[in-house]
PDB file of N, CA and C in Angstrom:
ATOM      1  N   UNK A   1     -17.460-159.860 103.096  1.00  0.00           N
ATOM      2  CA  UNK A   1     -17.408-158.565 102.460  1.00  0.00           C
ATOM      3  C   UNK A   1     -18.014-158.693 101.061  1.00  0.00           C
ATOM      4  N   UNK A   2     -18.716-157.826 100.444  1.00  0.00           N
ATOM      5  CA  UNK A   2     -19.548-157.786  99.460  1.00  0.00           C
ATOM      6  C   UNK A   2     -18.243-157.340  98.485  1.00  0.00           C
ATOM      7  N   UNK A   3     -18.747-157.467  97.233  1.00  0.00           N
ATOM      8  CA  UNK A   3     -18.014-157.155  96.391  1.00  0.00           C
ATOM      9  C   UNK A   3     -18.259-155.501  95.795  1.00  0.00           C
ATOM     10  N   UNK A   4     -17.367-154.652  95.887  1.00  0.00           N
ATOM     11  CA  UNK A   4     -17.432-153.263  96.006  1.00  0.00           C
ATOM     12  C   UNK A   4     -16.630-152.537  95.212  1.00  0.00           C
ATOM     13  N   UNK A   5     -16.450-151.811  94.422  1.00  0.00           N
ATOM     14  CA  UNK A   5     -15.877-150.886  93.675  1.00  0.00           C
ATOM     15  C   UNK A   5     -14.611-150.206  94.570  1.00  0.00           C
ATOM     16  N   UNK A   6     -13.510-150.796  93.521  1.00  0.00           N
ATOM     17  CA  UNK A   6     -12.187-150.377  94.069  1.00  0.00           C
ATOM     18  C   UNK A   6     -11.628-149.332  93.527  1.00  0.00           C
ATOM     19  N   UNK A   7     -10.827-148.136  94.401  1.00  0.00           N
ATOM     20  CA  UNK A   7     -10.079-147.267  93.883  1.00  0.00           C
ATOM     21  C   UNK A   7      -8.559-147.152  94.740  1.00  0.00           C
ATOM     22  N   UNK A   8      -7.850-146.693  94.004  1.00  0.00           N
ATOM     23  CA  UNK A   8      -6.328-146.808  94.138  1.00  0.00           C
ATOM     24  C   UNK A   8      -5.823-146.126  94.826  1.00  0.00           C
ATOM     25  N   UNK A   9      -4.865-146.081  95.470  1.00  0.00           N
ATOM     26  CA  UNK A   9      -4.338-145.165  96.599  1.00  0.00           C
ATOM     27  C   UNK A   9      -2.918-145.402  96.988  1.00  0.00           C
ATOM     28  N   UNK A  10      -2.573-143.993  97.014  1.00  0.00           N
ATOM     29  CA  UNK A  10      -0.893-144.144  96.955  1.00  0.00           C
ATOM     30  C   UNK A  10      -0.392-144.165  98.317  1.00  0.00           C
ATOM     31  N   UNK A  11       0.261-144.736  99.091  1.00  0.00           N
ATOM     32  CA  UNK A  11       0.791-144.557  99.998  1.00  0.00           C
ATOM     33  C   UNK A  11       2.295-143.864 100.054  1.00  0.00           C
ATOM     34  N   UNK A  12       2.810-143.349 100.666  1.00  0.00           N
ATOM     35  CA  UNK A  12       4.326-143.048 100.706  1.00  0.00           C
ATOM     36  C   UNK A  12       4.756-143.609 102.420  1.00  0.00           C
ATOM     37  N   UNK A  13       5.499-144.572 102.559  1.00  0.00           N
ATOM     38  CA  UNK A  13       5.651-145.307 103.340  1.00  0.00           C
ATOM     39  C   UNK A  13       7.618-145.174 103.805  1.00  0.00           C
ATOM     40  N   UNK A  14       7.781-145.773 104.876  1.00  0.00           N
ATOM     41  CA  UNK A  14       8.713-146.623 105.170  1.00  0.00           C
ATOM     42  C   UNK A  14       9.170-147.191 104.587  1.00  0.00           C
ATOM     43  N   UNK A  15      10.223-147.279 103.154  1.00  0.00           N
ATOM     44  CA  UNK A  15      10.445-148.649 102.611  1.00  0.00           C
ATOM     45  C   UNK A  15      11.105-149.405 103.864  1.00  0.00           C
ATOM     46  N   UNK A  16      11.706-149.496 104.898  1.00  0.00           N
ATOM     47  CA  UNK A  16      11.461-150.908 105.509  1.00  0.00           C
ATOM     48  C   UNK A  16      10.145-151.581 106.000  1.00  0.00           C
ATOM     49  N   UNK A  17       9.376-150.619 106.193  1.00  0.00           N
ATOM     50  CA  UNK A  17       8.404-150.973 106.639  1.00  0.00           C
ATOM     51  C   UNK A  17       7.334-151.921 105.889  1.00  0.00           C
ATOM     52  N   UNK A  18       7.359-150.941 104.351  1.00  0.00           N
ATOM     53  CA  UNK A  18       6.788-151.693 103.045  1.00  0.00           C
ATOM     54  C   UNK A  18       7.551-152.853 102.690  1.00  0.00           C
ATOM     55  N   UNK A  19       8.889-153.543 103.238  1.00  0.00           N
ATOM     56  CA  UNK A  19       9.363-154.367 102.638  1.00  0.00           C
ATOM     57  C   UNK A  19       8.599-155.510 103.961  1.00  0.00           C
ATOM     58  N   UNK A  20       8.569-155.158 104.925  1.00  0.00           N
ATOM     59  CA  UNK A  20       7.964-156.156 105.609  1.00  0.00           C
ATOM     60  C   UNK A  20       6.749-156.168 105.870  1.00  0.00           C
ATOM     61  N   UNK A  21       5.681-155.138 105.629  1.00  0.00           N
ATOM     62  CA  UNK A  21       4.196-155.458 105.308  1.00  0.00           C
ATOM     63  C   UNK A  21       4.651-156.475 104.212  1.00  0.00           C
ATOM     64  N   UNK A  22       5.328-156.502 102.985  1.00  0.00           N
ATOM     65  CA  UNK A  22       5.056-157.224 101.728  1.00  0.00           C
ATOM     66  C   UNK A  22       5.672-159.190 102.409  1.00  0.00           C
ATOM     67  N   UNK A  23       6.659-159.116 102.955  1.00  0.00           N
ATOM     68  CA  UNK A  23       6.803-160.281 103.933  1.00  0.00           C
ATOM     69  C   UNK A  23       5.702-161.071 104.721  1.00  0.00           C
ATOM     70  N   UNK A  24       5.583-159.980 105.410  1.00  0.00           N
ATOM     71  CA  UNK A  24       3.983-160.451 106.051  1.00  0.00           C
ATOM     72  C   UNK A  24       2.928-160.866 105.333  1.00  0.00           C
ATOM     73  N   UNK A  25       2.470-159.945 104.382  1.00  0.00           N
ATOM     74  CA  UNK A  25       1.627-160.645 103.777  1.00  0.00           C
ATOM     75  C   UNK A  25       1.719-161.770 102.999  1.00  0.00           C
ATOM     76  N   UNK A  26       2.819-162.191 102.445  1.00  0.00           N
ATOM     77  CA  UNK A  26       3.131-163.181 101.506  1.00  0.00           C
ATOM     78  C   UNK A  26       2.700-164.106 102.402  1.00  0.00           C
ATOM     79  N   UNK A  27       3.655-164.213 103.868  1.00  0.00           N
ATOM     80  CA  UNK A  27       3.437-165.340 104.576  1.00  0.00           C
ATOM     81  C   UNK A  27       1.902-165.855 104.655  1.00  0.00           C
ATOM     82  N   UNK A  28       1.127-164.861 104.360  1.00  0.00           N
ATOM     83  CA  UNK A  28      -0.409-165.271 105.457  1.00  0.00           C
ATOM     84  C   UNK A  28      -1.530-165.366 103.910  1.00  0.00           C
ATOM     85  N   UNK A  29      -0.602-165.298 102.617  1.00  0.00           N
ATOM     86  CA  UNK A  29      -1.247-165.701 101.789  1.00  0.00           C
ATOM     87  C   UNK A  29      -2.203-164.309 100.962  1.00  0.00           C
ATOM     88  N   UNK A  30      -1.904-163.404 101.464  1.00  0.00           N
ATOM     89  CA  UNK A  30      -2.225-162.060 101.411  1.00  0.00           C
ATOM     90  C   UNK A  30      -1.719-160.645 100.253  1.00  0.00           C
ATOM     91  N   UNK A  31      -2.458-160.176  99.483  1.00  0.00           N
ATOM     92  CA  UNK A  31      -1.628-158.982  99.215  1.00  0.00           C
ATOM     93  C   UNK A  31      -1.815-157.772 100.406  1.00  0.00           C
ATOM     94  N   UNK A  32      -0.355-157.205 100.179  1.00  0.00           N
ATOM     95  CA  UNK A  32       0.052-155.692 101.054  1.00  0.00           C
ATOM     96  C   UNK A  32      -1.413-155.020 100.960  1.00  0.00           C
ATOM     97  N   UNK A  33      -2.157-154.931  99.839  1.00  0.00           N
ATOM     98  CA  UNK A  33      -3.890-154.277  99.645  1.00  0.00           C
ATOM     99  C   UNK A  33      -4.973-154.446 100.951  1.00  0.00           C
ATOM    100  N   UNK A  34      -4.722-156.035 100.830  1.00  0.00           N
ATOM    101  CA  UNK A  34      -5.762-156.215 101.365  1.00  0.00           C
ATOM    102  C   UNK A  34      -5.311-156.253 103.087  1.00  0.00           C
ATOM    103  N   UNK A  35      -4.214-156.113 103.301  1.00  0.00           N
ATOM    104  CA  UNK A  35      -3.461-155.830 104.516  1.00  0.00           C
ATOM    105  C   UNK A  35      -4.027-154.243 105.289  1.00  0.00           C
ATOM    106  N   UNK A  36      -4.148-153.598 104.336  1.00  0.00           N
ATOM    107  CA  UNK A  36      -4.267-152.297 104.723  1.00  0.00           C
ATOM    108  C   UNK A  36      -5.429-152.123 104.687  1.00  0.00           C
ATOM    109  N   UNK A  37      -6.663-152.797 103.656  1.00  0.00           N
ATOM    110  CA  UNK A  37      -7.798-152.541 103.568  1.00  0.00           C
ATOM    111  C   UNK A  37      -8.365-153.024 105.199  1.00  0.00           C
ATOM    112  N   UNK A  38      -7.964-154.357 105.447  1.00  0.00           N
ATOM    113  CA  UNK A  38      -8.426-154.626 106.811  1.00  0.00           C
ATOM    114  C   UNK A  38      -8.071-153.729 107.967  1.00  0.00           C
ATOM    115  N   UNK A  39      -7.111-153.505 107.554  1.00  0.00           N
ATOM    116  CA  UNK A  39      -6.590-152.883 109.047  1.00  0.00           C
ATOM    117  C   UNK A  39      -7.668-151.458 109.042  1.00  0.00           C
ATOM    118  N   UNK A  40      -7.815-150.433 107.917  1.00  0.00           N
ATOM    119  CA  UNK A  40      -9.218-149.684 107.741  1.00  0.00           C
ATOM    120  C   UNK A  40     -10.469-149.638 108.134  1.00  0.00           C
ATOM    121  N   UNK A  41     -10.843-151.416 107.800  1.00  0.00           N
ATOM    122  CA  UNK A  41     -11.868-151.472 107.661  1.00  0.00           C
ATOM    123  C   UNK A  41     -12.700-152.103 109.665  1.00  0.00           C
ATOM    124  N   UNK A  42     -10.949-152.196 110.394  1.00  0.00           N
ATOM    125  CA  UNK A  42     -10.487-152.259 111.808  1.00  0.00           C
ATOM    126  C   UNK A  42     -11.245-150.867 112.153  1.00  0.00           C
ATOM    127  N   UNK A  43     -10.598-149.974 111.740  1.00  0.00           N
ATOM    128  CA  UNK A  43     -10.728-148.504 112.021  1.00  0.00           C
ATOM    129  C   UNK A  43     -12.118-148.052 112.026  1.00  0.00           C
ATOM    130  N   UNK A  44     -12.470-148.029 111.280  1.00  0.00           N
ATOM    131  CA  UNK A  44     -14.026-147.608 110.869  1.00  0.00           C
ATOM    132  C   UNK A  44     -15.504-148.085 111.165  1.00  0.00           C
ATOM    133  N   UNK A  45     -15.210-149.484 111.431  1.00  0.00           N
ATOM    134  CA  UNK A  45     -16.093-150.954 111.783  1.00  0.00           C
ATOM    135  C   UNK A  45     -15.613-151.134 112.904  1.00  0.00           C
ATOM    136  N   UNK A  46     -15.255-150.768 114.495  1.00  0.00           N
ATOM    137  CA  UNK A  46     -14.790-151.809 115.387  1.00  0.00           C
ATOM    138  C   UNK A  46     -15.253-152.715 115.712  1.00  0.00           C
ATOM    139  N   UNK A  47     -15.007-153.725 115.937  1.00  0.00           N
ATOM    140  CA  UNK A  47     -15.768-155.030 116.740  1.00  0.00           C
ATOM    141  C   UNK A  47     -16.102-154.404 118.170  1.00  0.00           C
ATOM    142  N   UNK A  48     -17.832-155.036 118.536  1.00  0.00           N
ATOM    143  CA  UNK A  48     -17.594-154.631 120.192  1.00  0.00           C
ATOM    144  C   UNK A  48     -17.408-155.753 120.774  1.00  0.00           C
ATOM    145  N   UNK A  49     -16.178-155.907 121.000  1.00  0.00           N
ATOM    146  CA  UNK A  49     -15.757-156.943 121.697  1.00  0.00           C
ATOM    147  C   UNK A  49     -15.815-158.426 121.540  1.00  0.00           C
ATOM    148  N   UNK A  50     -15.945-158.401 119.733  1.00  0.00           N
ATOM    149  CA  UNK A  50     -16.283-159.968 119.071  1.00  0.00           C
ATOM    150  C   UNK A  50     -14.853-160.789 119.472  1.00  0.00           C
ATOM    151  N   UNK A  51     -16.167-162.097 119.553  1.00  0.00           N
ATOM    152  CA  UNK A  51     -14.179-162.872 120.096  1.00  0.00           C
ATOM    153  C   UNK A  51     -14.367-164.281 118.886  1.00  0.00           C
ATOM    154  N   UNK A  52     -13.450-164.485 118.813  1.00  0.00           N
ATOM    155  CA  UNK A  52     -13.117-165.382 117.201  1.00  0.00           C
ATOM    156  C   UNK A  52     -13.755-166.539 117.481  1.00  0.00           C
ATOM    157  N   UNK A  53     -14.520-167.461 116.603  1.00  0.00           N
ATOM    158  CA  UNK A  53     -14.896-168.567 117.317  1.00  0.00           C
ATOM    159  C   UNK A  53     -14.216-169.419 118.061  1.00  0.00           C
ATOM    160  N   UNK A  54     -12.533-169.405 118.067  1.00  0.00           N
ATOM    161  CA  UNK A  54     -11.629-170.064 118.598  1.00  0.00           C
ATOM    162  C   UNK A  54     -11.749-169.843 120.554  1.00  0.00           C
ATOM    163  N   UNK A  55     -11.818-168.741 120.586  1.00  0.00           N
ATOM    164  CA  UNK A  55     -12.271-168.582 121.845  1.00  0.00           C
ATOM    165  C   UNK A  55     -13.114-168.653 122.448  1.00  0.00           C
ATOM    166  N   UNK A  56     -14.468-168.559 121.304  1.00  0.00           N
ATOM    167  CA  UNK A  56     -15.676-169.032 121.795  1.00  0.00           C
ATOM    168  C   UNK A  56     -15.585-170.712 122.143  1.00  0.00           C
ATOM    169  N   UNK A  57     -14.964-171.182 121.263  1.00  0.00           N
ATOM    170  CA  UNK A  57     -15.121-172.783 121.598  1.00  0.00           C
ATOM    171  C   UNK A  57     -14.530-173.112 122.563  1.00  0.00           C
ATOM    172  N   UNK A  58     -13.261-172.843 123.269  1.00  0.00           N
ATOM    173  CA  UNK A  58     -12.455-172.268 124.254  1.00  0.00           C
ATOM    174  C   UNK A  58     -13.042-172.334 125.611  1.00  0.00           C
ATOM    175  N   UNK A  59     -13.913-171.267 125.250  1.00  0.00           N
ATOM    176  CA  UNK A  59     -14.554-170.658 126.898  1.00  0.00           C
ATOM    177  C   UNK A  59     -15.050-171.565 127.881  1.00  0.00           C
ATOM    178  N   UNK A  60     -14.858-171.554 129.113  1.00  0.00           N
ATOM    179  CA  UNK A  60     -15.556-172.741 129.961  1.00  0.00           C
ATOM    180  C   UNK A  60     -14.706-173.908 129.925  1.00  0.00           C
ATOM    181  N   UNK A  61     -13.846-174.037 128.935  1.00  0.00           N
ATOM    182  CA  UNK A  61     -13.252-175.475 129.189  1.00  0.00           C
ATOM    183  C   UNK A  61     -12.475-175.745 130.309  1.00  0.00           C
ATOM    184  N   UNK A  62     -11.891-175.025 131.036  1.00  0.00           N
ATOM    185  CA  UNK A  62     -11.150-174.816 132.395  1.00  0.00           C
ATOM    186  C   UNK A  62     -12.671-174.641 133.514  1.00  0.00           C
ATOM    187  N   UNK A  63     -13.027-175.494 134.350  1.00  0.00           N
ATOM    188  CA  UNK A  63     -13.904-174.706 135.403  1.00  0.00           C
ATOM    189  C   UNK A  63     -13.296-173.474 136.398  1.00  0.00           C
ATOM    190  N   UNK A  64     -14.377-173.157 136.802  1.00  0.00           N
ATOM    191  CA  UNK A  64     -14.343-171.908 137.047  1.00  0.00           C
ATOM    192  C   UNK A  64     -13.603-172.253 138.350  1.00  0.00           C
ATOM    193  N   UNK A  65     -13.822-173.963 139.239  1.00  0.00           N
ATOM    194  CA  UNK A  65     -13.310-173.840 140.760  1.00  0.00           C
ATOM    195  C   UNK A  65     -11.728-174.049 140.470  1.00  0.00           C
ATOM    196  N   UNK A  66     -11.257-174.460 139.264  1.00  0.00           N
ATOM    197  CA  UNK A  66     -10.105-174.763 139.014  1.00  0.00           C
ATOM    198  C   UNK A  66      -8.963-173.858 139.425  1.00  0.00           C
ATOM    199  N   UNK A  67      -8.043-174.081 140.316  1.00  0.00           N
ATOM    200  CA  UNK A  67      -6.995-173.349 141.282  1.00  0.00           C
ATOM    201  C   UNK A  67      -5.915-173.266 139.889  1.00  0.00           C
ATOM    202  N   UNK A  68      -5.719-172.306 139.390  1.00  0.00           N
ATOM    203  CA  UNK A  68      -5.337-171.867 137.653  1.00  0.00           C
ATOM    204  C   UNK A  68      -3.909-172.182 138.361  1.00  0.00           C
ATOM    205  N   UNK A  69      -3.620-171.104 139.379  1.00  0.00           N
ATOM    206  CA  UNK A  69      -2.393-170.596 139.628  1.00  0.00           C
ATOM    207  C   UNK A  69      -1.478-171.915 140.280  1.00  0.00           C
ATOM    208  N   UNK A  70      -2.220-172.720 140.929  1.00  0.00           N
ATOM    209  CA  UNK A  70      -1.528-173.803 141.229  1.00  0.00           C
ATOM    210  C   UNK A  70      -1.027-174.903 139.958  1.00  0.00           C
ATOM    211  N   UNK A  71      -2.298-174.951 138.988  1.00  0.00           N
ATOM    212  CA  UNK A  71      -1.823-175.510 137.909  1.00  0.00           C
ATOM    213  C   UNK A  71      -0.829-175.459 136.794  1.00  0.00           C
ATOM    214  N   UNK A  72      -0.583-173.719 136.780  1.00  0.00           N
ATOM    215  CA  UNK A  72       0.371-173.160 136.451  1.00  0.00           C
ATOM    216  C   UNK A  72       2.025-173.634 136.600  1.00  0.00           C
ATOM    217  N   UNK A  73       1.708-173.482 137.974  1.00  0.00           N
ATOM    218  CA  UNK A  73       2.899-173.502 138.718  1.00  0.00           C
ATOM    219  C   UNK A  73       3.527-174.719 138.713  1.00  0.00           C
ATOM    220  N   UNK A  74       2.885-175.987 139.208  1.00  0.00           N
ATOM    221  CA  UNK A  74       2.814-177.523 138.446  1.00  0.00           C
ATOM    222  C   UNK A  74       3.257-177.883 136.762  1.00  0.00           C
ATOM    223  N   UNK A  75       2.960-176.924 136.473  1.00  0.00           N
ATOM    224  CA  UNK A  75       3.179-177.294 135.056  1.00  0.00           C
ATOM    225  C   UNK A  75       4.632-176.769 134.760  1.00  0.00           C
ATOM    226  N   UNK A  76       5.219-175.415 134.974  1.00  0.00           N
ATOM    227  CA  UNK A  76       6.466-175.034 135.214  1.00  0.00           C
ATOM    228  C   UNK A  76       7.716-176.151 135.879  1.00  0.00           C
ATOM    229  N   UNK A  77       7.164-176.398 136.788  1.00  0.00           N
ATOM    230  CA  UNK A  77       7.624-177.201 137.981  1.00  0.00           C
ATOM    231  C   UNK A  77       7.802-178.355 136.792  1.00  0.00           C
ATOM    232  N   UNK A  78       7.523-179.283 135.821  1.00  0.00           N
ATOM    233  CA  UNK A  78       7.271-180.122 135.498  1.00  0.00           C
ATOM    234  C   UNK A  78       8.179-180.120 133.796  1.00  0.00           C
ATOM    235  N   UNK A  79       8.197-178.573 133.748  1.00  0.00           N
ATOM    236  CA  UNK A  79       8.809-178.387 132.345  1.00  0.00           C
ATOM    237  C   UNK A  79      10.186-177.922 133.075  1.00  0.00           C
ATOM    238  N   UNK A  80      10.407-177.331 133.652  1.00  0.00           N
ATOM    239  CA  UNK A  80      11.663-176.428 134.156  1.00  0.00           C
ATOM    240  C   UNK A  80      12.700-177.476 135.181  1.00  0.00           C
ATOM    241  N   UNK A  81      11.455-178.708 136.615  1.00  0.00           N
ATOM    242  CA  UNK A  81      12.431-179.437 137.159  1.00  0.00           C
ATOM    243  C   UNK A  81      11.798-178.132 138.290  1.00  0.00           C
ATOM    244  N   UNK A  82      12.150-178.978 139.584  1.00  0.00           N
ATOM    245  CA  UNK A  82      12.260-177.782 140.736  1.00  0.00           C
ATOM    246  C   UNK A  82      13.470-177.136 140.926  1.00  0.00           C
TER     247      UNK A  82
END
């Protein structure tokens, strides 16, 4: 994001809601601002269908002949006990 001329804006909110946007964001290193600016900038900009590089790196690593559902099930079987 370029650097852009900011103006102020009042919200009238939820105070529970504002007490846990302000939670949230603390956790993720964030001000409540820039919480809302993204979620906007969500709105206005959609992604078509961008996927994070995490998933890009991701993709394909399972083959495609790979029987998922059996592996699944094995793996349950293995955490849970039959």
């Amino acid at each position: 994001m370029t650097i852009q001329e900011k103006k102020k804006l009042t919200l009238r909110l939820n105070k529970r809601l504002i007490d846990q946007a302000k939670v949230y964001a603390a956790r993720h290193n964030l001000s409540v601002s820039e919480l809302v600016e993204t979620y906007f900038l969500n709105l206005v900009e959609p992604t078509s269908e961008e996927h994070t590089s995490l998933v890009q790196q991701l993709t394909g690593i399972i083959p495609e002949s790979a029987d998922v559902e059996r592996m699944y099930g094995d793996y349950l079987v293995e955490k849970h006990g039959e």
